[in-house]
Protein backbone atom coordinates (compact mmCIF):
# COMPACT_ATOMS: atom_id res chain seq x y z
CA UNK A 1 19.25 37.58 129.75
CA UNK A 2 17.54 35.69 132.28
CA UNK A 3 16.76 38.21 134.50
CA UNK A 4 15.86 40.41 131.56
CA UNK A 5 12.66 37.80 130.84
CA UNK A 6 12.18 37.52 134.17
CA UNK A 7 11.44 41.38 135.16
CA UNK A 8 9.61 41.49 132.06
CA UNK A 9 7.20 38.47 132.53
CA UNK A 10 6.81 40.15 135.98
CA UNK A 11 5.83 43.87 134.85
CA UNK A 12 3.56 41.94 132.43
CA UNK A 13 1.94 40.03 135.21
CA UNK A 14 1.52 43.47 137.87
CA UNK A 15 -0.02 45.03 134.17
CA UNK A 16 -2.71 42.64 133.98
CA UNK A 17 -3.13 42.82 137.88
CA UNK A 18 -3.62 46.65 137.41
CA UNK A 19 -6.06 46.21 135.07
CA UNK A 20 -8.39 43.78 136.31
CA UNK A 21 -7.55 44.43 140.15
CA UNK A 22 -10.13 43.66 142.57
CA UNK A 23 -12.59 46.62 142.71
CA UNK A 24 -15.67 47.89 142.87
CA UNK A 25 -18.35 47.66 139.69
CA UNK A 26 -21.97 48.31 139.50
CA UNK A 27 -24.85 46.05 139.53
CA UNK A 28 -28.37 47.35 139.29
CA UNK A 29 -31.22 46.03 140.89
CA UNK A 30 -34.91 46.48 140.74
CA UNK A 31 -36.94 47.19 144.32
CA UNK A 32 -40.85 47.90 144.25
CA UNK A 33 -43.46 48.61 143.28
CA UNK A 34 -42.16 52.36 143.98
CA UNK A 35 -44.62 55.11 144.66
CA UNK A 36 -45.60 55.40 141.14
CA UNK A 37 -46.49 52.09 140.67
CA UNK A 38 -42.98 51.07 138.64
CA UNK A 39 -40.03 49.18 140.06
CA UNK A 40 -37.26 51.31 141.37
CA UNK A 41 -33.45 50.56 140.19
CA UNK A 42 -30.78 50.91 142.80
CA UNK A 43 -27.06 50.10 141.98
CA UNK A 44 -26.39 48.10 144.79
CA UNK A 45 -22.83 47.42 143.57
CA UNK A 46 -20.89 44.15 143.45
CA UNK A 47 -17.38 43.06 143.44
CA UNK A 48 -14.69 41.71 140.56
CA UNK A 49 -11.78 41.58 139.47
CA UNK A 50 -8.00 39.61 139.74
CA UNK A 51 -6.45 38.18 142.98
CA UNK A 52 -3.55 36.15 141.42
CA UNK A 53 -0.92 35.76 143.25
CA UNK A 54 2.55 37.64 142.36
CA UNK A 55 4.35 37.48 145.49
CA UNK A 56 8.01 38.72 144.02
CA UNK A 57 9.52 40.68 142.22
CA UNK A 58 13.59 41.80 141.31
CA UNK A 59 14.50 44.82 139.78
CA UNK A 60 18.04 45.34 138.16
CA UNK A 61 19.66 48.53 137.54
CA UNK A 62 22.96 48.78 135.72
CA UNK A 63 24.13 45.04 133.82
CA UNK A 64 25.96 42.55 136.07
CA UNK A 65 29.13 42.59 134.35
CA UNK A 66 31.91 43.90 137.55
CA UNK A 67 32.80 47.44 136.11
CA UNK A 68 32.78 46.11 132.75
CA UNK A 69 31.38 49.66 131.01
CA UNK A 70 30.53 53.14 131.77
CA UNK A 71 26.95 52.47 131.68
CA UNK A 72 24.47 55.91 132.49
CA UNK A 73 22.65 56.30 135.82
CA UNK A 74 19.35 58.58 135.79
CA UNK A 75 18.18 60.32 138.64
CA UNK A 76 15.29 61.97 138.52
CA UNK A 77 15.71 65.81 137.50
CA UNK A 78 13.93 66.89 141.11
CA UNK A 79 16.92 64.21 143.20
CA UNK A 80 19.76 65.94 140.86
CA UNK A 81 18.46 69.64 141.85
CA UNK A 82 18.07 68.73 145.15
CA UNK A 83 20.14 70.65 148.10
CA UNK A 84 22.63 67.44 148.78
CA UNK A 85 23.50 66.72 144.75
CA UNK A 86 23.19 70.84 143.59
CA UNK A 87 26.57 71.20 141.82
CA UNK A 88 28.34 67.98 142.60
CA UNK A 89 30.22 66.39 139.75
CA UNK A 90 27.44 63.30 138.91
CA UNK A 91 28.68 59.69 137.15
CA UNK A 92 27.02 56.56 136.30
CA UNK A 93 27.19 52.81 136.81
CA UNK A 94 30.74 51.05 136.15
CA UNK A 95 32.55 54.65 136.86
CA UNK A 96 35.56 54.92 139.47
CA UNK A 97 34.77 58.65 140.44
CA UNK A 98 37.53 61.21 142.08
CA UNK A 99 35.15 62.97 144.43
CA UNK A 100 32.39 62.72 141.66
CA UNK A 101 29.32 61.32 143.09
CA UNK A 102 26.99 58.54 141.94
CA UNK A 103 23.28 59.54 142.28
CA UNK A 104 20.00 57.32 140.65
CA UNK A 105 16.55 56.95 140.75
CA UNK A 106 14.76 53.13 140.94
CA UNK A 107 11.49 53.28 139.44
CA UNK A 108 9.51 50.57 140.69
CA UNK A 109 7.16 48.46 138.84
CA UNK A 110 3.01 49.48 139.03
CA UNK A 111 1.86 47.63 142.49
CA UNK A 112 -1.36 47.33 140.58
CA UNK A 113 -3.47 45.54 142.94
CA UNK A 114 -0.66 44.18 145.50
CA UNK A 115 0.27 45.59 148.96
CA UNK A 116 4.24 45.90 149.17
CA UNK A 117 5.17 43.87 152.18
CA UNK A 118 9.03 43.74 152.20
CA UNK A 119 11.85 45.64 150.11
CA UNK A 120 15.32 44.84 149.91
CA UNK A 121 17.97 46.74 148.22
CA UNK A 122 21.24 45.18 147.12
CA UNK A 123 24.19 47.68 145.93
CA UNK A 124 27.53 46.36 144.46
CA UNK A 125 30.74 48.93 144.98
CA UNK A 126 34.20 48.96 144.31
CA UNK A 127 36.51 51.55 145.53
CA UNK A 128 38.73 53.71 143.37
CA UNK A 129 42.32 54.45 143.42
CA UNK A 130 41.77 57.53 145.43
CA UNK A 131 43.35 57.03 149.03
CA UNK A 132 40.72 59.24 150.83
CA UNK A 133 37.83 56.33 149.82
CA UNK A 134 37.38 55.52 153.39
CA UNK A 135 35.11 58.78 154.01
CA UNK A 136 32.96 57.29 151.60
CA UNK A 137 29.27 56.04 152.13
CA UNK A 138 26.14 55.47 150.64
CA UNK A 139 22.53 56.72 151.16
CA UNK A 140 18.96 56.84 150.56
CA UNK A 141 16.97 60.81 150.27
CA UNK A 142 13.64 61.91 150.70
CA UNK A 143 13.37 64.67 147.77
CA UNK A 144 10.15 65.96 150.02
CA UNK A 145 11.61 66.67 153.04
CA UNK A 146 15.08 67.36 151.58
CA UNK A 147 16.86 65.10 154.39
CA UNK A 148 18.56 61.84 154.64
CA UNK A 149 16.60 58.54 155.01
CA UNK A 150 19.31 55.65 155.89
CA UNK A 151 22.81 55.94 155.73
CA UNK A 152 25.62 53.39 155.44
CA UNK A 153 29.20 54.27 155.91
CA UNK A 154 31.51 52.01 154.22
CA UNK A 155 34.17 51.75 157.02
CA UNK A 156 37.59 52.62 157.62
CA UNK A 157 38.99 49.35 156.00
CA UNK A 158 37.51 50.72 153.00
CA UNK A 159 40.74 51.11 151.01
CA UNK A 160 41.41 51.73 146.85
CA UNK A 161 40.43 48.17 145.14
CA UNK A 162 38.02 47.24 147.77
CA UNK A 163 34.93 45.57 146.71
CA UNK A 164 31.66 44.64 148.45
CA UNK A 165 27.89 43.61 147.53
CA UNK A 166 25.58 44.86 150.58
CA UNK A 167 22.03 44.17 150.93
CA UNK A 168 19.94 46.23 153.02
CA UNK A 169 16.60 45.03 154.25
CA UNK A 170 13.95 47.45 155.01
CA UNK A 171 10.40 46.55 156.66
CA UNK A 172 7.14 48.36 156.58
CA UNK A 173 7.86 50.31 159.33
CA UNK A 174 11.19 51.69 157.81
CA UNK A 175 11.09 55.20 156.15
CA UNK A 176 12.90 53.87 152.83
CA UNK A 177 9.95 51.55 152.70
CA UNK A 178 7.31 54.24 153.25
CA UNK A 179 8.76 56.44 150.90
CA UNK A 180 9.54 53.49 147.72
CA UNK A 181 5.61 52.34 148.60
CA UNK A 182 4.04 55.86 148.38
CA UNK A 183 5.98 57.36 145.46
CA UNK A 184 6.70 54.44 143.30
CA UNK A 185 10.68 54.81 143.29
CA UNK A 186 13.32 55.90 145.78
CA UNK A 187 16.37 57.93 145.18
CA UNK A 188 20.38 56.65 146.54
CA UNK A 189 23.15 58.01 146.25
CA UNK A 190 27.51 57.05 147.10
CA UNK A 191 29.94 59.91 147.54
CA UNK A 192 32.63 60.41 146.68
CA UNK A 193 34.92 58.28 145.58
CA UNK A 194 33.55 54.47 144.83
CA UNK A 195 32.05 52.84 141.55
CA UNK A 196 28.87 51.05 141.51
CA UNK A 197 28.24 48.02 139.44
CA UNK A 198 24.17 47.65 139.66
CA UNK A 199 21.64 48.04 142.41
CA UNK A 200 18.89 45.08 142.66
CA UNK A 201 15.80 45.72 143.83
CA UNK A 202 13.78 42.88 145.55
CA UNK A 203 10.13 43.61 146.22
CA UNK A 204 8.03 40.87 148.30
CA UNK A 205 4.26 41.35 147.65
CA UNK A 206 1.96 40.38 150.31
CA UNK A 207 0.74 36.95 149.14
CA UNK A 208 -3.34 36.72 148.36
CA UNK A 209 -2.82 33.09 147.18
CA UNK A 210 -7.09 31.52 147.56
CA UNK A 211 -8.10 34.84 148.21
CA UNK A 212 -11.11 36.00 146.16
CA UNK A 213 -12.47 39.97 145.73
CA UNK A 214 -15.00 40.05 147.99
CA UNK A 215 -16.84 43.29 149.89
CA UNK A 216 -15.40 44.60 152.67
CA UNK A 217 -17.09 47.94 153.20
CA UNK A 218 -21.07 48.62 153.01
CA UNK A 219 -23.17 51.86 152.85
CA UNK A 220 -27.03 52.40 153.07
CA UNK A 221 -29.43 53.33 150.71
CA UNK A 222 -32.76 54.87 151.28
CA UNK A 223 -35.46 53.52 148.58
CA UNK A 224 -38.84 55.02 148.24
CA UNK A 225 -41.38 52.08 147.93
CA UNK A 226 -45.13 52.42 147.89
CA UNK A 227 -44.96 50.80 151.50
CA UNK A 228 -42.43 53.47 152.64
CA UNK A 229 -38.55 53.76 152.90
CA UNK A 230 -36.42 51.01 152.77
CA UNK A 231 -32.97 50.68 153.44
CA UNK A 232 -30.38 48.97 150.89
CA UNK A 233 -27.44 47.68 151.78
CA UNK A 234 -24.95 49.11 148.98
CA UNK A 235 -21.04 47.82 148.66
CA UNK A 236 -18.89 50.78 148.05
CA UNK A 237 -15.53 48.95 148.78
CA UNK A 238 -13.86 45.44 147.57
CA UNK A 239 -10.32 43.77 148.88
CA UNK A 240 -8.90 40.32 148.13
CA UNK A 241 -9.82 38.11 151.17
CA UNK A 242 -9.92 34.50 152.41
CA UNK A 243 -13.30 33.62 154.45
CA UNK A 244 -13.19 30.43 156.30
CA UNK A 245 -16.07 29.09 155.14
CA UNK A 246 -15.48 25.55 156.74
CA UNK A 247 -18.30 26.12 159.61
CA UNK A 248 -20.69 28.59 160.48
CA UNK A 249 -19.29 31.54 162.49
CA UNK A 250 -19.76 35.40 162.28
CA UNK A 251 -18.19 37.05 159.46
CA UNK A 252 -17.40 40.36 159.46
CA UNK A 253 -19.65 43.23 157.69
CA UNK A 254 -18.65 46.88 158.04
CA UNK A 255 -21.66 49.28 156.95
CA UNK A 256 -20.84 53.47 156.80
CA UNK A 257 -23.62 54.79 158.23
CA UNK A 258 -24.93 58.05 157.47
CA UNK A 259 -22.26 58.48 154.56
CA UNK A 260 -20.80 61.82 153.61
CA UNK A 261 -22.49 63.29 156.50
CA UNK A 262 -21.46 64.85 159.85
CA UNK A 263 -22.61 61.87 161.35
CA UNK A 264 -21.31 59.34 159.51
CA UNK A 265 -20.24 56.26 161.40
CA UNK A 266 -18.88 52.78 160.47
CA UNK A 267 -20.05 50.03 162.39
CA UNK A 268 -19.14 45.75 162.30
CA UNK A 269 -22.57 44.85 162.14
CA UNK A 270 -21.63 41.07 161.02
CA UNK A 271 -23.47 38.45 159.14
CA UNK A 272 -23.34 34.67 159.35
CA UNK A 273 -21.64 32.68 156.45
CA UNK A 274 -19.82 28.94 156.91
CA UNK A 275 -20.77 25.06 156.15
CA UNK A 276 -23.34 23.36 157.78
CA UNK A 277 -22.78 20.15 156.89
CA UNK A 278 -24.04 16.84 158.32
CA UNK A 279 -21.50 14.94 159.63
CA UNK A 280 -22.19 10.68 158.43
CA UNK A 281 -24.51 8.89 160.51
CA UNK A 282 -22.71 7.85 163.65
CA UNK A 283 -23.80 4.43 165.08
CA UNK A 284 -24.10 4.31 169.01
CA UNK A 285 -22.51 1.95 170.88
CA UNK A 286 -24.35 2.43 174.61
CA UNK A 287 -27.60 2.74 175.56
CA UNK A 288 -26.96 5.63 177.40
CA UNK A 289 -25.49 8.76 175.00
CA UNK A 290 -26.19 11.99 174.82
CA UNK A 291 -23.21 14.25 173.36
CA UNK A 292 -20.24 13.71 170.43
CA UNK A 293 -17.78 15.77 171.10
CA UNK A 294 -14.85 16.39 168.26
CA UNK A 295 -11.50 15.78 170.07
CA UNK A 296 -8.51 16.39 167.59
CA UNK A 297 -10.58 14.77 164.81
CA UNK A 298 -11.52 11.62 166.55
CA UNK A 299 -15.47 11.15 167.62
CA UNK A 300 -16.07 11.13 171.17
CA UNK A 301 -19.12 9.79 172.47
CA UNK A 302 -20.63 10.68 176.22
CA UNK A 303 -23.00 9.26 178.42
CA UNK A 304 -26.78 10.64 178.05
CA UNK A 305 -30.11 9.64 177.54
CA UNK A 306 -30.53 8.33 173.60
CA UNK A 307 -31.24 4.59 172.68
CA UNK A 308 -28.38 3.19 170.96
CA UNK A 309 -30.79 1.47 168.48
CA UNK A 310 -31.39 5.01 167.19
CA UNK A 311 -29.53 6.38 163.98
CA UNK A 312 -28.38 10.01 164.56
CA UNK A 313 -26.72 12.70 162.36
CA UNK A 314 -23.74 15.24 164.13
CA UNK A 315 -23.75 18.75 163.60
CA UNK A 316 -21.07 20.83 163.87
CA UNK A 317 -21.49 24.08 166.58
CA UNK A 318 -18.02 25.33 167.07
CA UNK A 319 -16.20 22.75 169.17
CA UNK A 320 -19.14 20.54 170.22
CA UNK A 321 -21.20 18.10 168.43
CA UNK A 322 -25.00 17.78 168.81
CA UNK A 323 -26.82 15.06 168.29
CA UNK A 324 -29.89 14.92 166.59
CA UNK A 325 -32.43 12.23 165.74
CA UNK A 326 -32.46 10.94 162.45
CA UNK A 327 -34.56 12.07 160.37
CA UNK A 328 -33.59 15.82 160.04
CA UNK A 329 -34.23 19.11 157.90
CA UNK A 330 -31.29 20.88 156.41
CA UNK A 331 -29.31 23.24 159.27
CA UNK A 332 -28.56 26.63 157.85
CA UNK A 333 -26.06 29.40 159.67
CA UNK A 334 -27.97 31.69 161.34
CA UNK A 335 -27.43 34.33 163.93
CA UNK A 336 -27.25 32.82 167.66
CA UNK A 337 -27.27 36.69 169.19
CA UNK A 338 -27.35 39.74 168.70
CA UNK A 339 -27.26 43.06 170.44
CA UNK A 340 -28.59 46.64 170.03
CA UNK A 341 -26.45 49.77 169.76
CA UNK A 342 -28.09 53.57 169.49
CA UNK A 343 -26.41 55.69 166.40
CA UNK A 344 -27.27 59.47 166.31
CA UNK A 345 -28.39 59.96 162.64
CA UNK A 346 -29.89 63.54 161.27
CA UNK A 347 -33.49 62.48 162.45
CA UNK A 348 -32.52 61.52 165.80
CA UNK A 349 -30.91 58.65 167.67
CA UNK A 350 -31.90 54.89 165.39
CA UNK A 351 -31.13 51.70 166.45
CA UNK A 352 -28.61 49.41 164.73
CA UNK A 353 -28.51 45.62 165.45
CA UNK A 354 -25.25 43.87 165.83
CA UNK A 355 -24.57 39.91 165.44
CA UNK A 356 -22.35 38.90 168.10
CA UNK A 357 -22.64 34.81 167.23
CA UNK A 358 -23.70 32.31 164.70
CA UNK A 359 -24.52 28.59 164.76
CA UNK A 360 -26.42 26.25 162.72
CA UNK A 361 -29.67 25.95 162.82
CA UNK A 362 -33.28 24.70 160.94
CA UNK A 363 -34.43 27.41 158.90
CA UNK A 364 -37.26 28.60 161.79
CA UNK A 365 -35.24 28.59 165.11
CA UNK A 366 -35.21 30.08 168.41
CA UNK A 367 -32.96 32.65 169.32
CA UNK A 368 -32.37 33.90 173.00
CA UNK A 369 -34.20 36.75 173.72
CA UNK A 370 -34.15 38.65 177.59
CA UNK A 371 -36.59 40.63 179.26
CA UNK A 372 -36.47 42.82 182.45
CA UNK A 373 -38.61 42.53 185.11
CA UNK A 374 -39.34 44.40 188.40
CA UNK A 375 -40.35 41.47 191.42
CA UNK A 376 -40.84 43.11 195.01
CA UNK A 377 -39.74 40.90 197.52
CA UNK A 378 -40.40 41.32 201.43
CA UNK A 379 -43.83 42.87 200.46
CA UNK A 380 -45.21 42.65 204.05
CA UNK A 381 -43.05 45.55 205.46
CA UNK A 382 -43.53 48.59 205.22
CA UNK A 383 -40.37 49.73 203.01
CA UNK A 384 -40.57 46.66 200.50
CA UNK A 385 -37.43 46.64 198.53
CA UNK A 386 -37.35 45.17 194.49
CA UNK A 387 -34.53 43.69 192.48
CA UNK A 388 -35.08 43.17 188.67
CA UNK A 389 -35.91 39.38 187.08
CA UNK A 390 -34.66 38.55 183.94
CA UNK A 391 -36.17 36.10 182.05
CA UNK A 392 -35.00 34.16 178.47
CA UNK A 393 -38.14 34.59 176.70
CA UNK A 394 -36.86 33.88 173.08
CA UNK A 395 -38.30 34.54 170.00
CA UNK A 396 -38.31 33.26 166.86
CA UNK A 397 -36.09 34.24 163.69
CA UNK A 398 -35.76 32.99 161.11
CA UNK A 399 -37.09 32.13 157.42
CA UNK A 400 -39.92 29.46 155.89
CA UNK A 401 -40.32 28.40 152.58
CA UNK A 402 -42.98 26.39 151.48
CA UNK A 403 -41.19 22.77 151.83
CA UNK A 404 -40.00 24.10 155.41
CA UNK A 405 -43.84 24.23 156.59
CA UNK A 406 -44.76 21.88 159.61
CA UNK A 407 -47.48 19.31 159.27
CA UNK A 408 -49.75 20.27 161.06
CA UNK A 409 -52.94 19.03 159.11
CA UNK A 410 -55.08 22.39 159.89
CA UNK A 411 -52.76 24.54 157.80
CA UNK A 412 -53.13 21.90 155.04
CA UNK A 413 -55.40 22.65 151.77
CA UNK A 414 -54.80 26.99 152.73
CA UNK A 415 -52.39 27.46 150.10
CA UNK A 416 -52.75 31.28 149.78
CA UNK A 417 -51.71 31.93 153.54
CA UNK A 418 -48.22 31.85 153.36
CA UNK A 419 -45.52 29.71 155.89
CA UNK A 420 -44.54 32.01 159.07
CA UNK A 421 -41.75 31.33 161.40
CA UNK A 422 -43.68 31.07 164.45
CA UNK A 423 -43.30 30.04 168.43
CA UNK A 424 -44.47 26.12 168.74
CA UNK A 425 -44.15 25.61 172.09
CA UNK A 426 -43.75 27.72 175.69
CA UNK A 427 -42.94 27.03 179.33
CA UNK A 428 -43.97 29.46 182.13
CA UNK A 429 -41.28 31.00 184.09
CA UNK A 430 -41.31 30.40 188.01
CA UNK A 431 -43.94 32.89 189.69
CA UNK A 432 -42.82 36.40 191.01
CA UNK A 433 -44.89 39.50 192.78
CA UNK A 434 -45.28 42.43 190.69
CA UNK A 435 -45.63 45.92 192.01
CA UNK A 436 -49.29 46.05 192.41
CA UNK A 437 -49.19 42.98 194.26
CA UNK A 438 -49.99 40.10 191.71
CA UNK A 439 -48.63 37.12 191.36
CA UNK A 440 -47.29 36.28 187.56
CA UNK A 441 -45.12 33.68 185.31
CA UNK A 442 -43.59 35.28 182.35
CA UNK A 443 -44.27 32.98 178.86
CA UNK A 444 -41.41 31.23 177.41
CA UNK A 445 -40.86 30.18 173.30
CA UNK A 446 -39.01 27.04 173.70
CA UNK A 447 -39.70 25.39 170.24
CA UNK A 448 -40.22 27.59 166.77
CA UNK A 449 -41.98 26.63 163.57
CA UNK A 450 -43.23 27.19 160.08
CA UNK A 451 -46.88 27.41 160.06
CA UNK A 452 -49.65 28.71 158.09
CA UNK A 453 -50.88 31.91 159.62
């Protein structure tokens, strides 16, 4: 009885997991003015639906009673016509066959939205009277391919009145697993001469346990506007996930390019996501400190160049801890880099920017940014020879809202101009010689803004 309830509060659970499994639904929204003058409604799609957590399973076929029955097996009509069972004598559960064979097919439970992980079969058997019971063995059959998955012989001390429980363990990998995942059941089968009691089924479900639906795959979509196309980003696929949201760092973002096309191309393009919390105040005890480094959860502080009768807040960057003067504006995770790939789409080559790191930062930051440059060097000779420059000229990235403005009391009183992340301050590169034999220093951004522009 109990494990009657249980399978049945199970299947009830992987029901309501089928139902409401994590998936894609749509969610319109509006873009515009369009090129008539009206908003334009895109389904950009969203993502909902169940991630509880069933993690097991046990299916029981045939009552555990020891060979207290007959009770009646069913295979499947396709495993009985099959080229191994055609014309064999079949029986059922609690049945001590004389070269009768006992064939059946375990249906498993709907995976709904789980992804089988392990599947372990346990068979109970009890010879017969029949002497010649120690050419028996069981197996499991692909129907598809007509041939023999796994195969157990029972041994040569397999004599009449024997009895044994066996459990078999089978791994993605395995082809018993491959075939019970794709086709919802498996077929087995024990010639010729041996009863079986039950066969339990024990399914382990890859655990999602504080996982949430999220997106996982992204497509474009091209939106007329009255100030020309613009691309949508558009989520066409949904899986139960955990993001570590604990501190900034890239998170992964897969976008189809080009979809149903001869070009089509998926590409990681990333996007920053994580906690940017400030750490408490952290009171200085030198006069000289410039760093707090996190060491196994203890506050470290280093030598540098701060006053200790300044307050500072700490703020997590991956494993290092910067300080920063007291006052300060919120930090928000933002890309730290990013690099350029070229995609061949159906109007030529386009460029596709990739975020390689994150890190917290104000709302208006710098972000590293390298040009190329061509110096000549040994210009007095006649064969003067050159060898590129590269310089970190930054830019700035960013957004500004209107409480992120600086205050810079020119910009105040212009409310219609709106806040621009803009560069603040520069420094001039070292001089080089150019090719037509001038001497220049390449700008550098080394402090960004919101301003009034």
């Amino acid at each position: 009885m109990k494990i009657v309830v249980f399978l049945v509060t199970a299947l009830a659970a992987l029901s309501h997991c089928q139902q409401d499994c994590c998936r894609v639904q749509s969610q319109f929204k509006k873009f515009g003015p369009g090129i008539g003058g009206n908003p334009v409604t895109v389904d950009v799609g969203s993502c909902a639906g169940s991630c509880t957590d069933v993690s097991k399973v046990t299916i029981t076929d045939g009552t555990i009673d020891y060979f207290v029955g007959p009770e009646p097996a069913s295979p499947s009509q396709e495993f009985v016509e099959s080229p191994i069972l055609d014309g064999r004598p079949l029986v059922g559960f609690d049945e001590f066959p004389v070269d009768g064979w006992f064939a059946h097919t375990v249906r498993l439970p709907p995976k709904g939205c789980r992804n089988l992980a392990k599947m372990s079969v346990k068979i109970c058997l009890n010879a017969s009277s029949n002497p010649l019971t120690t050419t028996d063995s069981f197996f499991f059959y692909n129907t598809h391919r007509e041939d023999i998955l796994y195969a157990s012989k029972l041994s040569s001390s397999w004599r009449p009145g024997s009895s044994v429980c066996k459990t078999i363990t089978f791994g993605p990998a395995h082809e018993v697993f491959q075939y019970a995942a794709t086709n919802g059941f498996y077929h087995i089968a024990v010639q010729d001469d041996t009863g079986v009691d039950y066969i339990q089924t024990n399914l382990s479900y890859a655990s999602w346990k504080w996982k949430r639906c999220r997106p996982s795959l992204w497509t474009h979509v091209d939106v007329p506007l009255a100030t020309g196309i613009e691309k949508v980003d558009k989520i066409i696929g949904c899986e139960c996930k955990r993001l570590d949201l604990s501190r900034c760092r890239r998170q992964p973002k897969k976008i189809v390019f080009f979809q149903n096309s001869m070009f089509e191309r998926e590409i990681d393009v990333g996007y920053c996501d994580g906690s940017c919390r400030l750490i408490p105040f952290v009171p200085l005890p030198a006069d000289n400190v410039r760093d707090v480094v996190i060491s196994e959860g203890n506050v470290v502080i280093s030598e540098g160049n701060v006053s200790a009768r300044q307050r500072v807040q700490a703020v997590a960057l991956e494993d290092i801890i910067q300080i920063i003067p007291f006052p300060q504006k919120p930090l928000f995770c933002q890309p730290a880099s990013k690099r350029r790939v070229d995609i061949t789409g159906p109007y030529g080559p386009e460029c596709v920017e990739i975020i390689t790191n994150c890190s917290c930062t104000p709302q208006c930051y710098r972000m590293p940014y390298f040009k190329h440059f061509v110096e000549t060097i040994d210009s007095d000779t006649c064969f003067p020879s050159e060898r590129i420059r590269t310089f970190n000229v930054g830019k700035c990235a960013g957004t500004c809202d209107e409480e992120a403005g600086s205050d810079d009391v020119m910009n105040l009183g212009n409310k219609d101009c709106p806040f621009k992340c803009t560069p603040r301050g520069y420094r001039y590169s070292p001089r080089f010689l150019t090719r037509d034999g001038s001497y220049v220093s390449v700008p550098m951004i080394t402090t960004c803004d919101c301003k009034r522009i």
